[in-house]
PDB file of N, CA and C in Angstrom:
ATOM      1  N   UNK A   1     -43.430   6.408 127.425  1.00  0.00           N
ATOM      2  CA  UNK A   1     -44.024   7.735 127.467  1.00  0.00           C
ATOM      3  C   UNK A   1     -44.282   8.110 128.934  1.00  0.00           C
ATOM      4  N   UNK A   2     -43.478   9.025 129.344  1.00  0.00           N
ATOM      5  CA  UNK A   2     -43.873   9.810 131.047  1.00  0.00           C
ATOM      6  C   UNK A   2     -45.507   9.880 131.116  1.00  0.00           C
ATOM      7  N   UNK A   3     -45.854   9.805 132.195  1.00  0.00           N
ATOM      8  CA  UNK A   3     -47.017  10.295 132.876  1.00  0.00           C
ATOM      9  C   UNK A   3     -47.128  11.640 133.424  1.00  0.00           C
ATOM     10  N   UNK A   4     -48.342  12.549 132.608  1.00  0.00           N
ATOM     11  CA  UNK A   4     -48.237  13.390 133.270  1.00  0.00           C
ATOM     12  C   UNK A   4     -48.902  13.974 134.606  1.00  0.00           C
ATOM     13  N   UNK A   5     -47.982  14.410 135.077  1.00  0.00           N
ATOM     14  CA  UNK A   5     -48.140  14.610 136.568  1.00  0.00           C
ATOM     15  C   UNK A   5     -49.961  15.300 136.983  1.00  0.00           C
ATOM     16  N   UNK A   6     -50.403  14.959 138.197  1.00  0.00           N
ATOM     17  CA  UNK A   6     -51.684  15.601 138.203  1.00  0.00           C
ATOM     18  C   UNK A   6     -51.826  17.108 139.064  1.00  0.00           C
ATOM     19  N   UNK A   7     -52.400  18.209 137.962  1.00  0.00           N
ATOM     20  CA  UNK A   7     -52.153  19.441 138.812  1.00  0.00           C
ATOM     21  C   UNK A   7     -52.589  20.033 140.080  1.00  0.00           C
ATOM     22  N   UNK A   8     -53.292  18.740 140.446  1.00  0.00           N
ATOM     23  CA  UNK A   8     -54.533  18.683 141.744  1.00  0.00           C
ATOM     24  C   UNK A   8     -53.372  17.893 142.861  1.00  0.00           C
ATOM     25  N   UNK A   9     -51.526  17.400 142.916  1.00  0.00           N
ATOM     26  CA  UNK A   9     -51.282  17.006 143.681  1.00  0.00           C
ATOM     27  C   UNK A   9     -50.765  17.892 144.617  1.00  0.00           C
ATOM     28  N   UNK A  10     -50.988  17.145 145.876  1.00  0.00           N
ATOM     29  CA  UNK A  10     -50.448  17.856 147.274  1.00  0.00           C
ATOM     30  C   UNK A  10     -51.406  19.369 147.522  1.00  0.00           C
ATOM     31  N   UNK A  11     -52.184  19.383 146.922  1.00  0.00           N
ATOM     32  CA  UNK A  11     -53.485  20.370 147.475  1.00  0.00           C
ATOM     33  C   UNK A  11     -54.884  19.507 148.008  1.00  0.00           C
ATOM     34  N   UNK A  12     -55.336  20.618 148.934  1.00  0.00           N
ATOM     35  CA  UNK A  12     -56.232  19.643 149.658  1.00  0.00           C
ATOM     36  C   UNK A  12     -57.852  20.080 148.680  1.00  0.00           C
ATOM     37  N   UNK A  13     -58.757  19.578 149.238  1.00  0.00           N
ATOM     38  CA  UNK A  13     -60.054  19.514 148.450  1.00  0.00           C
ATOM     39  C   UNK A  13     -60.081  20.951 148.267  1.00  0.00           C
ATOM     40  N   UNK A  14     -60.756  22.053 149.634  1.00  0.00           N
ATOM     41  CA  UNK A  14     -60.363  23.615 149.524  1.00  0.00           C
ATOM     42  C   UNK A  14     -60.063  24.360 148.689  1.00  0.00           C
ATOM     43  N   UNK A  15     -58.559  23.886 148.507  1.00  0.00           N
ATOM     44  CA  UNK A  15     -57.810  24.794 147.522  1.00  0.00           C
ATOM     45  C   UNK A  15     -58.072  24.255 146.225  1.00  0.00           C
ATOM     46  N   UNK A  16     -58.627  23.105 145.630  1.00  0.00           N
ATOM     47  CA  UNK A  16     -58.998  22.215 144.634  1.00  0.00           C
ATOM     48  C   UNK A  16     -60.317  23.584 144.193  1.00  0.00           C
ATOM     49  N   UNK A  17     -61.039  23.312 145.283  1.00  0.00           N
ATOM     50  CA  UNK A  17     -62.537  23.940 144.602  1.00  0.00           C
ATOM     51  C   UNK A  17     -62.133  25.325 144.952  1.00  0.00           C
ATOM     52  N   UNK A  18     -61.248  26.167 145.826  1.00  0.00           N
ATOM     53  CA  UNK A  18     -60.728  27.611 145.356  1.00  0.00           C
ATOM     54  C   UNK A  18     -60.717  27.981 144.030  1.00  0.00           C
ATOM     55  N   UNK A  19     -59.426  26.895 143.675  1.00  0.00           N
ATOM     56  CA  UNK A  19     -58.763  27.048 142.090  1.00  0.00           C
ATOM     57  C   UNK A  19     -59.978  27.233 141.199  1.00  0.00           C
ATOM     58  N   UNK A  20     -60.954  26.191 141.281  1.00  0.00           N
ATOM     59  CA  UNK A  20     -61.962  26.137 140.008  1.00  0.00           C
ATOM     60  C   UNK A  20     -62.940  27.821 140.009  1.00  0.00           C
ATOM     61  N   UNK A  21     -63.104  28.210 141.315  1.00  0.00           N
ATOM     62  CA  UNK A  21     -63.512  29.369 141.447  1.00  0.00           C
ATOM     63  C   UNK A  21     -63.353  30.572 140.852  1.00  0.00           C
ATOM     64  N   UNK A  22     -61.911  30.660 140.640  1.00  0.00           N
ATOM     65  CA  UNK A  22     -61.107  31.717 140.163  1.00  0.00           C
ATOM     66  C   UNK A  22     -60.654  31.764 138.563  1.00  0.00           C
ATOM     67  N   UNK A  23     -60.767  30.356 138.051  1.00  0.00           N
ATOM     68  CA  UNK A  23     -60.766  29.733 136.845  1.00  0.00           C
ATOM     69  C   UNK A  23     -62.151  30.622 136.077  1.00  0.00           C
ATOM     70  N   UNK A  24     -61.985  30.737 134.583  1.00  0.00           N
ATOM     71  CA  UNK A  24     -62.616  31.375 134.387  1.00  0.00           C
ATOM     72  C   UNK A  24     -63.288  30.261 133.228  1.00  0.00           C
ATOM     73  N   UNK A  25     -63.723  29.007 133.732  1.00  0.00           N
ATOM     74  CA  UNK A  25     -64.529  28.259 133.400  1.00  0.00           C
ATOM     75  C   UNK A  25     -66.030  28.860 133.249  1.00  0.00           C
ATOM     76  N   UNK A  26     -66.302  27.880 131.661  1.00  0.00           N
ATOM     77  CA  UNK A  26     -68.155  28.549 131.821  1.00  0.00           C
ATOM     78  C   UNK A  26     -68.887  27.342 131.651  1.00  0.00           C
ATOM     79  N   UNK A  27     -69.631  27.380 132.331  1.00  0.00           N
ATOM     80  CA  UNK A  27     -71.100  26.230 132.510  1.00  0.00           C
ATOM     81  C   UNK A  27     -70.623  25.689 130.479  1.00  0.00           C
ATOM     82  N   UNK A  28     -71.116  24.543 130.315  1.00  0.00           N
ATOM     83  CA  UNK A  28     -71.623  23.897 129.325  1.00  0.00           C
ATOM     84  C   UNK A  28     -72.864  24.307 129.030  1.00  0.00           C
ATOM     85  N   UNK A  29     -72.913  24.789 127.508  1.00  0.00           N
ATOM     86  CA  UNK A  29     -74.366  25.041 127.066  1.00  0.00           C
ATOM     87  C   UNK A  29     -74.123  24.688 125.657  1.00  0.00           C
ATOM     88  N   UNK A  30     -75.472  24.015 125.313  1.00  0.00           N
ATOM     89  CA  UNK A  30     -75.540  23.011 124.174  1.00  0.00           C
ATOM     90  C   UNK A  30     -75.008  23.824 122.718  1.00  0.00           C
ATOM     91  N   UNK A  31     -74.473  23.251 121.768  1.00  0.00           N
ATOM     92  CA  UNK A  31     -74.682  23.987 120.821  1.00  0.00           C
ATOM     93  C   UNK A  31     -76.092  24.393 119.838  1.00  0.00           C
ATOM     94  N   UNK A  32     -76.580  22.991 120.126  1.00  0.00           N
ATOM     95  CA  UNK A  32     -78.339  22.930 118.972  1.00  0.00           C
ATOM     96  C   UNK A  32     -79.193  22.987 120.289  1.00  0.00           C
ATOM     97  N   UNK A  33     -80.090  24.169 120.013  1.00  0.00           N
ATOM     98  CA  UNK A  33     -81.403  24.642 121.312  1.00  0.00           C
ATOM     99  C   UNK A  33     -82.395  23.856 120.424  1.00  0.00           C
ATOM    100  N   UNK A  34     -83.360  23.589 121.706  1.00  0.00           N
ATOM    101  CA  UNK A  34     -84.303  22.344 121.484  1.00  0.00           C
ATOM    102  C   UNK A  34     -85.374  22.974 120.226  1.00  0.00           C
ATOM    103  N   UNK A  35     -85.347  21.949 119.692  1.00  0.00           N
ATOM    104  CA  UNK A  35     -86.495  22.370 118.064  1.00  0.00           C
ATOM    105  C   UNK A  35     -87.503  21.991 118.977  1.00  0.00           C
ATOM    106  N   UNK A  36     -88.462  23.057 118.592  1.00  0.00           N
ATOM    107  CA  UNK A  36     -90.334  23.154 118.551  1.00  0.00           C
ATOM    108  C   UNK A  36     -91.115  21.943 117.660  1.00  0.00           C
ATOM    109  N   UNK A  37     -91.861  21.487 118.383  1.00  0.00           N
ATOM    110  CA  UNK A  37     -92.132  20.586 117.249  1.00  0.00           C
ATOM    111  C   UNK A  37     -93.541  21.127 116.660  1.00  0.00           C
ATOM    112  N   UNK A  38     -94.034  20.248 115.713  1.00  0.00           N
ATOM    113  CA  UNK A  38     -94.841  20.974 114.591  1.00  0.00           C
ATOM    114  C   UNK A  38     -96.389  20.845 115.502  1.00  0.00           C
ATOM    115  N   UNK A  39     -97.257  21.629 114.810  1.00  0.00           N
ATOM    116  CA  UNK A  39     -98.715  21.596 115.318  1.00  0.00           C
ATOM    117  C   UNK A  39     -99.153  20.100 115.816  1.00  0.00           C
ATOM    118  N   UNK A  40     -99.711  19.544 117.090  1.00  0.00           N
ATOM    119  CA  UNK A  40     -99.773  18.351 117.380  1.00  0.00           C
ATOM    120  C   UNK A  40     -98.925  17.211 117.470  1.00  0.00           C
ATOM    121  N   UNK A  41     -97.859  17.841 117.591  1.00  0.00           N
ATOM    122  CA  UNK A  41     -96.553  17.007 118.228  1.00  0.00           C
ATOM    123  C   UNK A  41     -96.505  16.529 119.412  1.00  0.00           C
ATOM    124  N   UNK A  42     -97.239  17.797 120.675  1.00  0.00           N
ATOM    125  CA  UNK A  42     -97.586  17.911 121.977  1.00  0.00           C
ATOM    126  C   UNK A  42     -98.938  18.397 122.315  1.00  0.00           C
ATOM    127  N   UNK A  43     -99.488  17.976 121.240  1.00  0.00           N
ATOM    128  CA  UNK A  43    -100.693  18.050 121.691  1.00  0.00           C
ATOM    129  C   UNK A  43    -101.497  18.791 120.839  1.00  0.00           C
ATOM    130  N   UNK A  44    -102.935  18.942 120.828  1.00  0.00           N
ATOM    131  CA  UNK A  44    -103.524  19.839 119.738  1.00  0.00           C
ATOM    132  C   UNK A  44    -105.097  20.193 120.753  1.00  0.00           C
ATOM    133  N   UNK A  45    -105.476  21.444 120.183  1.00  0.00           N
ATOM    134  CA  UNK A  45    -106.745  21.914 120.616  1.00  0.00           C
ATOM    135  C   UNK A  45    -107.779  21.315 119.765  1.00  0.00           C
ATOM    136  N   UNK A  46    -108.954  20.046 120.363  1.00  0.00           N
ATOM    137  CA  UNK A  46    -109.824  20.005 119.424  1.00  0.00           C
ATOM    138  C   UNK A  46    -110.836  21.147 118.715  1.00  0.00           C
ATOM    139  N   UNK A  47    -111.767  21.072 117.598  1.00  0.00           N
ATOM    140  CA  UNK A  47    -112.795  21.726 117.423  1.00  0.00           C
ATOM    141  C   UNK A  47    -113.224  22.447 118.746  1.00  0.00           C
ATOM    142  N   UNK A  48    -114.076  21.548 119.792  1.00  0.00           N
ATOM    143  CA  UNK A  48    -114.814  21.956 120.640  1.00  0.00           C
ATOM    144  C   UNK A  48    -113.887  22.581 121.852  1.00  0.00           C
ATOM    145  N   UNK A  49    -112.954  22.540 121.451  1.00  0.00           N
ATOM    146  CA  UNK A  49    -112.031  23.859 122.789  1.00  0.00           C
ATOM    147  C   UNK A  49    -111.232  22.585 123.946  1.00  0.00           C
ATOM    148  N   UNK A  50    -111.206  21.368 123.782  1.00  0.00           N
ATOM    149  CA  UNK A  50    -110.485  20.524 124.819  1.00  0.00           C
ATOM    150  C   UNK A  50    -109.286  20.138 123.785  1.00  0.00           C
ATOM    151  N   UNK A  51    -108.423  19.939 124.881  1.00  0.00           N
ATOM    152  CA  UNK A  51    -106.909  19.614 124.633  1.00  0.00           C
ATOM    153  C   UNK A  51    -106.473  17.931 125.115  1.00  0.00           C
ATOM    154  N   UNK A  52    -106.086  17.942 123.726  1.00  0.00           N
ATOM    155  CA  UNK A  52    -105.813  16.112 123.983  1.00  0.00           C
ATOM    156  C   UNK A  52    -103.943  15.875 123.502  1.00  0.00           C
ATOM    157  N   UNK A  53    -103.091  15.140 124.078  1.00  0.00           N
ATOM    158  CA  UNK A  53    -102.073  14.601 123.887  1.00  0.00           C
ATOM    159  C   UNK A  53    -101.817  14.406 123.074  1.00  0.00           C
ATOM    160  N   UNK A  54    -102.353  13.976 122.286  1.00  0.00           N
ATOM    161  CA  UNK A  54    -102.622  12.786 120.541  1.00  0.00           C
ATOM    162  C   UNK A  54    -102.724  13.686 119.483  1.00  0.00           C
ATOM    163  N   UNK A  55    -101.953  13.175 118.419  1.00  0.00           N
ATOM    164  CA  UNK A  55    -102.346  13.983 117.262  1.00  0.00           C
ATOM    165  C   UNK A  55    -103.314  13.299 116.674  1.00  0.00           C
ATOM    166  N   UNK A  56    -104.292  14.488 115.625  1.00  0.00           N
ATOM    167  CA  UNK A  56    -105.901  13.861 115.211  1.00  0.00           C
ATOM    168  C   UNK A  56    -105.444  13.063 114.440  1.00  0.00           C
ATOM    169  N   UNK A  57    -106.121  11.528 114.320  1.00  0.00           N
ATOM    170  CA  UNK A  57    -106.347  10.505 113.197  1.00  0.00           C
ATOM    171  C   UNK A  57    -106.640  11.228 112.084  1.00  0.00           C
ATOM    172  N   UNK A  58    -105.651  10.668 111.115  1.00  0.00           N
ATOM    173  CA  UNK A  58    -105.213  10.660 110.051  1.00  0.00           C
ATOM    174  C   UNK A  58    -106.215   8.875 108.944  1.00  0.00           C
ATOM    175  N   UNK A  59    -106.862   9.452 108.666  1.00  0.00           N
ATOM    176  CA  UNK A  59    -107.124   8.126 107.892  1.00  0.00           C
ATOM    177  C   UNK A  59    -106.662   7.214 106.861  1.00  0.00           C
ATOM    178  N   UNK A  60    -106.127   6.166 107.042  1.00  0.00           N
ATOM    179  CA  UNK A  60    -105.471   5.694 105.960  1.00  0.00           C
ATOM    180  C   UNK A  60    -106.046   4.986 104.786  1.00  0.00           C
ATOM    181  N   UNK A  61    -105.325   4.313 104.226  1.00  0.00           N
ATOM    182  CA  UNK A  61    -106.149   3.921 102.567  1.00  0.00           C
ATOM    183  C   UNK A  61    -106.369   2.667 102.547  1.00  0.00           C
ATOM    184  N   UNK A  62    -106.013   1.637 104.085  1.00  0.00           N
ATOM    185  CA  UNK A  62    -106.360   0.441 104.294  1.00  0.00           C
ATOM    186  C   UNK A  62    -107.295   0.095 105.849  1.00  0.00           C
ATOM    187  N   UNK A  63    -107.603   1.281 105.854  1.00  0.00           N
ATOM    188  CA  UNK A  63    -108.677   1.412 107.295  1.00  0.00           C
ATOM    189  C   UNK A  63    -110.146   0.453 106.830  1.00  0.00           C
ATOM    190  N   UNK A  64    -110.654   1.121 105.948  1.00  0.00           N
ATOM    191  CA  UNK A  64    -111.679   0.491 105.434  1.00  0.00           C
ATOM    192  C   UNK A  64    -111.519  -1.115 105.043  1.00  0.00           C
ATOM    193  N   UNK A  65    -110.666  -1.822 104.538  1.00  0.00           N
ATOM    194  CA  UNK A  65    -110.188  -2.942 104.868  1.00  0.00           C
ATOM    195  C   UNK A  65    -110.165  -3.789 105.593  1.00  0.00           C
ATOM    196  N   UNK A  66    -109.000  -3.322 106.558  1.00  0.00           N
ATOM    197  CA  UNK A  66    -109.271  -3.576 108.240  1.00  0.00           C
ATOM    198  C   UNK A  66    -110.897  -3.914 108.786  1.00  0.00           C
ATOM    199  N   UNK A  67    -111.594  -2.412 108.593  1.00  0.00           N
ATOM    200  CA  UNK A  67    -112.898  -2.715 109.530  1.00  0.00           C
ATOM    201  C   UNK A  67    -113.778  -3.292 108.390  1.00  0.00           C
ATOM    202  N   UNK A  68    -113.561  -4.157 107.200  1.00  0.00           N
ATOM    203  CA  UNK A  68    -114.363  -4.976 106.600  1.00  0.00           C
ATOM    204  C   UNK A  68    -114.228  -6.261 106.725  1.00  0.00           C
ATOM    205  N   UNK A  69    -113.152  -6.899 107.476  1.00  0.00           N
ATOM    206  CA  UNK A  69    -112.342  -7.773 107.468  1.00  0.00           C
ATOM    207  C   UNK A  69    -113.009  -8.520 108.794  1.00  0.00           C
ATOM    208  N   UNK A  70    -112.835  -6.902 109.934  1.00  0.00           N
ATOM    209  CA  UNK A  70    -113.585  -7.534 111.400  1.00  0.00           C
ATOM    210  C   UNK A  70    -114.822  -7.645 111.316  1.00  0.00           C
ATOM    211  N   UNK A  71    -115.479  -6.955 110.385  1.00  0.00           N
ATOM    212  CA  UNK A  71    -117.071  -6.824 110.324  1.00  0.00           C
ATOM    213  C   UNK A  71    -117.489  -8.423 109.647  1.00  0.00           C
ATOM    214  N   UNK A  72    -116.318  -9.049 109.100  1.00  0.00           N
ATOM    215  CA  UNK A  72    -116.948 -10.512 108.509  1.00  0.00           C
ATOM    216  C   UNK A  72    -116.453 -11.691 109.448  1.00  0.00           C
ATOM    217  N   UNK A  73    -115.344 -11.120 110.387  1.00  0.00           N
ATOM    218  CA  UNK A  73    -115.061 -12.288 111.376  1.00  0.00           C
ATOM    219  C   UNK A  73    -116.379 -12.474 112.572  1.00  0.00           C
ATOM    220  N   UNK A  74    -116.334 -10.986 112.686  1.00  0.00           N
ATOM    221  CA  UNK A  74    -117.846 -10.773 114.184  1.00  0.00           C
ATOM    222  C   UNK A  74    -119.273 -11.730 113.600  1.00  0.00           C
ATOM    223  N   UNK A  75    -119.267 -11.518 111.919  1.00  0.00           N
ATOM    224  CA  UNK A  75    -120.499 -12.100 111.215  1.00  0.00           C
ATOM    225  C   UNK A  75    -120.326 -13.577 111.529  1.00  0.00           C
ATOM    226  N   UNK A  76    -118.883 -13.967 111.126  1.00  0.00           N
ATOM    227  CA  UNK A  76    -119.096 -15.265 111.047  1.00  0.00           C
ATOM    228  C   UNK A  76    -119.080 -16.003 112.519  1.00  0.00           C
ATOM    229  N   UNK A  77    -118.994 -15.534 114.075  1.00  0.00           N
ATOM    230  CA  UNK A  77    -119.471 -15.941 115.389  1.00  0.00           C
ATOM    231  C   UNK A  77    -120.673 -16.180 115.138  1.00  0.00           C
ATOM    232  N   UNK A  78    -121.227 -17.502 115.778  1.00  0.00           N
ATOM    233  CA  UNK A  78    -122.387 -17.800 115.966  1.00  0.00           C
ATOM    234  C   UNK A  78    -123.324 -16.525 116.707  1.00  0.00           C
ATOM    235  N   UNK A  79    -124.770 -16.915 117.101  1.00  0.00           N
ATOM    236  CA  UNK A  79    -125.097 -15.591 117.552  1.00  0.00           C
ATOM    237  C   UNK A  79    -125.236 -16.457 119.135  1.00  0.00           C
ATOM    238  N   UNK A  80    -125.385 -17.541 119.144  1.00  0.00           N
ATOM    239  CA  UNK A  80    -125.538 -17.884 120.582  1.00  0.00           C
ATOM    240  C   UNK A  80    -123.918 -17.629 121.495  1.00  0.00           C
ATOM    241  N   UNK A  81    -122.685 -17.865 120.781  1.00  0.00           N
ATOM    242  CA  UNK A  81    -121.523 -17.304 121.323  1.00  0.00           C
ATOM    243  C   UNK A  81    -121.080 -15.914 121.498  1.00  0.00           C
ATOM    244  N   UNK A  82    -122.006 -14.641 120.619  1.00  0.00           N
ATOM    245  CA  UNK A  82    -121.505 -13.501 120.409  1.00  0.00           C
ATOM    246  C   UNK A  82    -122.148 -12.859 121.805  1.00  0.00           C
ATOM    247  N   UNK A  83    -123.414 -13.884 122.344  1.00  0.00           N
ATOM    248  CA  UNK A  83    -124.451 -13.232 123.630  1.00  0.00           C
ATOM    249  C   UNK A  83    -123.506 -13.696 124.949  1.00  0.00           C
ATOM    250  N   UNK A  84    -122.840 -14.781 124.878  1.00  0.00           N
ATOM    251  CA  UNK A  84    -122.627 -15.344 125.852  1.00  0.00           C
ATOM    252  C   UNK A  84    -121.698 -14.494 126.592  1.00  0.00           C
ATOM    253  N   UNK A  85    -121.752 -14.360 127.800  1.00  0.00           N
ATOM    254  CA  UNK A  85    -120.892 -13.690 128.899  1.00  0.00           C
ATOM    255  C   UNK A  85    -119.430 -14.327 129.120  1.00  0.00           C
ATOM    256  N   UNK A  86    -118.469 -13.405 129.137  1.00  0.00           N
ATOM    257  CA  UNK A  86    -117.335 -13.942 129.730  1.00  0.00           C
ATOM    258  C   UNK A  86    -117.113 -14.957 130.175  1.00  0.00           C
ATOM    259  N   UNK A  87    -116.000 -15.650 129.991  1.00  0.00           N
ATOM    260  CA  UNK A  87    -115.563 -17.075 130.923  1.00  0.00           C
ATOM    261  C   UNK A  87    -115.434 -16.816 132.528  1.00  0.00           C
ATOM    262  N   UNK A  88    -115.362 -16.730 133.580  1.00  0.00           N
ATOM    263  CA  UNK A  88    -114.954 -16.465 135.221  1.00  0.00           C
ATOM    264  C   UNK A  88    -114.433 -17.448 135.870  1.00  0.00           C
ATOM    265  N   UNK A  89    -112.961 -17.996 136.327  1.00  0.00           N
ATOM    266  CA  UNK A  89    -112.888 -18.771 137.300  1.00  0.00           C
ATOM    267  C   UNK A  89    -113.669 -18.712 138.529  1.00  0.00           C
ATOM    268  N   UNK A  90    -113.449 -20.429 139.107  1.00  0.00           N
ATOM    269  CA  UNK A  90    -114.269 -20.786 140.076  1.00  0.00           C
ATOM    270  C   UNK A  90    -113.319 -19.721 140.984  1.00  0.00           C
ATOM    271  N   UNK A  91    -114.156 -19.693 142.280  1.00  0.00           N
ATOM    272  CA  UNK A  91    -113.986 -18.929 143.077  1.00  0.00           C
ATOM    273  C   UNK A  91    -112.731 -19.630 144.018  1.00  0.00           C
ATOM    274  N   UNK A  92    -113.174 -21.254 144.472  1.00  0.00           N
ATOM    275  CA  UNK A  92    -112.040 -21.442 145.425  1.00  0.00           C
ATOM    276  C   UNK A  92    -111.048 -22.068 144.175  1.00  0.00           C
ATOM    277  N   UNK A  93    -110.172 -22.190 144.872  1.00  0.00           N
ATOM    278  CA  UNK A  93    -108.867 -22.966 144.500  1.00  0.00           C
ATOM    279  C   UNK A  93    -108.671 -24.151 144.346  1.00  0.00           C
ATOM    280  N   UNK A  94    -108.193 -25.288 143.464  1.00  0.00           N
ATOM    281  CA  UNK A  94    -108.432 -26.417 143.575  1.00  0.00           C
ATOM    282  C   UNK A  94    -107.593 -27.422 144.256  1.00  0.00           C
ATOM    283  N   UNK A  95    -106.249 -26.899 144.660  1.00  0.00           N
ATOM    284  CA  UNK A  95    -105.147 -27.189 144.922  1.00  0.00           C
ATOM    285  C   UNK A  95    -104.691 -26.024 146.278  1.00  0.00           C
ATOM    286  N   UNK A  96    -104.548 -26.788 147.531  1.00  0.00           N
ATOM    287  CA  UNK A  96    -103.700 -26.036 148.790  1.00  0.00           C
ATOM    288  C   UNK A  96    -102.596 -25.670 148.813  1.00  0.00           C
ATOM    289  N   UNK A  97    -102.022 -24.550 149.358  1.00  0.00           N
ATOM    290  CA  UNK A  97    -101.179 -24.103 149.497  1.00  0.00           C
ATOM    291  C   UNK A  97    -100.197 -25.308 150.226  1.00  0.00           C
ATOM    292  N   UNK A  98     -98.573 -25.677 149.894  1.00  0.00           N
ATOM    293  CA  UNK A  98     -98.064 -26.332 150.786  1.00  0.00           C
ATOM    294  C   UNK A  98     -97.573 -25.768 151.932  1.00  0.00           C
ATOM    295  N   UNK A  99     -97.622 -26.466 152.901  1.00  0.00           N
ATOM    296  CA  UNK A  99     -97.410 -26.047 154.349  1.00  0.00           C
ATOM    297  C   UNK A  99     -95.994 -26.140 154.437  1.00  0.00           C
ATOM    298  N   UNK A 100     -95.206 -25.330 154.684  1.00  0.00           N
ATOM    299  CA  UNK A 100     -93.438 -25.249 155.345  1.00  0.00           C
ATOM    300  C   UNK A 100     -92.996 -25.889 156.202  1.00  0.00           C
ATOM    301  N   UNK A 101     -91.908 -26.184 155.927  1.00  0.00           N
ATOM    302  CA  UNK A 101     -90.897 -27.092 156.958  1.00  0.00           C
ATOM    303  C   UNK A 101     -91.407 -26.949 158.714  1.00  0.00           C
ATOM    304  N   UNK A 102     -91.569 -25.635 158.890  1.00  0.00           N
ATOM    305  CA  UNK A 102     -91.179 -25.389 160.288  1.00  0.00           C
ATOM    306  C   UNK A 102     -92.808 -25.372 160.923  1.00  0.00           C
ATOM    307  N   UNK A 103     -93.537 -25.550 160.137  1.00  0.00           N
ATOM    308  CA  UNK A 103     -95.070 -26.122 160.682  1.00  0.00           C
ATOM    309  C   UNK A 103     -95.318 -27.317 160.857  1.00  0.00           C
ATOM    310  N   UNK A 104     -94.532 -28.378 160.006  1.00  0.00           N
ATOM    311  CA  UNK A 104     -94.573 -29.665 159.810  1.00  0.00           C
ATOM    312  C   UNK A 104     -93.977 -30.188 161.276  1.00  0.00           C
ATOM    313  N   UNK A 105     -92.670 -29.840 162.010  1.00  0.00           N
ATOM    314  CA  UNK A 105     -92.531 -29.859 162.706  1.00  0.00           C
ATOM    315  C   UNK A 105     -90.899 -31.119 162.387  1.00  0.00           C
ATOM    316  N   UNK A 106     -90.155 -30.759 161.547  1.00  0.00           N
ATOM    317  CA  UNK A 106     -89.516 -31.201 160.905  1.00  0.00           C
ATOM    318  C   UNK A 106     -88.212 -30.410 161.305  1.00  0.00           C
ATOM    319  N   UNK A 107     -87.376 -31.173 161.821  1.00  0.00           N
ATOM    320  CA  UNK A 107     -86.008 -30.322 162.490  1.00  0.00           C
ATOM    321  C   UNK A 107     -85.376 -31.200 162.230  1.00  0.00           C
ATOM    322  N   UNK A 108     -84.001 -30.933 162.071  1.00  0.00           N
ATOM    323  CA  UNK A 108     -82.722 -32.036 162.064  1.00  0.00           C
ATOM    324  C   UNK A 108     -82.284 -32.620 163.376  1.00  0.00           C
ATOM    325  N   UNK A 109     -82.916 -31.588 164.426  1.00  0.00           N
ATOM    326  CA  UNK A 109     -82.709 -32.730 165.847  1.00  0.00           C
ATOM    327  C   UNK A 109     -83.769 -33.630 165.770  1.00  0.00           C
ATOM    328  N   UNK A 110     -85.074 -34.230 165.430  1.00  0.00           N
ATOM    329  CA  UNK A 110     -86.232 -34.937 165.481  1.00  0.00           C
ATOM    330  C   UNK A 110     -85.788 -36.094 164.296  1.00  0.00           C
ATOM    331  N   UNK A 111     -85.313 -35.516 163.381  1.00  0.00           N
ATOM    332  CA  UNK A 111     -84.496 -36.637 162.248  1.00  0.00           C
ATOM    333  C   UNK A 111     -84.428 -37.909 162.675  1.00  0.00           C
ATOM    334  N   UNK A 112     -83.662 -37.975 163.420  1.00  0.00           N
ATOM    335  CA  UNK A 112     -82.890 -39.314 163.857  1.00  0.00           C
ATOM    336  C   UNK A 112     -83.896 -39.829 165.057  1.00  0.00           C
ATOM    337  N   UNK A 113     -84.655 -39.544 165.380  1.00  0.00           N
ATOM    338  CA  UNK A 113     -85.730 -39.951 166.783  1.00  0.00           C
ATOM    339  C   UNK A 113     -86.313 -40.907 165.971  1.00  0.00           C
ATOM    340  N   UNK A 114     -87.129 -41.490 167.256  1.00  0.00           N
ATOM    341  CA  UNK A 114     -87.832 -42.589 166.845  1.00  0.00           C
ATOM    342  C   UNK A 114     -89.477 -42.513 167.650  1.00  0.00           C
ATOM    343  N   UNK A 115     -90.314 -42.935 166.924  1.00  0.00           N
ATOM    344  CA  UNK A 115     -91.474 -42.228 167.641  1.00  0.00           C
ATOM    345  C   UNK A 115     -92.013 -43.503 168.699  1.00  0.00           C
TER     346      UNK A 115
END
């Protein structure tokens, strides 16, 4: 099967983007324009007049569940662990950083020396 020839040969860039000029090419434009999305898709006005991102919670039929479930794990923590403050590492480090070759004083000419 021949190759067909390219209609862009032996013209320089110029006359390349002339041609397209005069061409009665039209921009690309979509066929489907962007759908709107529904109330609180992008956002919603609360009651009190502020605007939040989020659509309003929706309550489900296993919410109550859920927070009966955590309400008996929190019960069953002791009360002397439920007071206690965060864990915090120690402040210093227990272990030094290692020091590099070229502090050590470690060269491949010193290698073979003898002290």
């Amino acid at each position: 099967m021949p190759r067909k020839s390219d209609p862009n040969e032996g013209k320089t860039r110029k006359q390349i983007m002339y041609d397209d000029q005069i061409t009665d090419k039209k921009p690309f434009v979509p066929g489907n324009p962007p759908k709107k999305g529904n109330k609180g898709y992008f956002g919603h006005h609360n009651t009190d007049g502020s605007h939040t991102n989020f659509p309003p919670h929706m309550p489900e039929d296993m919410d109550d569940v859920r927070i009966g479930r955590a309400k008996e794990r929190f019960e069953a923590i002791p009360e002397k662990l439920r007071e206690r403050p965060p864990l915090k590492p120690s402040s210093t480090p227990k272990t030094y950083a290692v020091h590099s070759v070229v502090k050590k004083g470690i060269y491949s000419s010193n290698l073979h020396k003898k002290k």
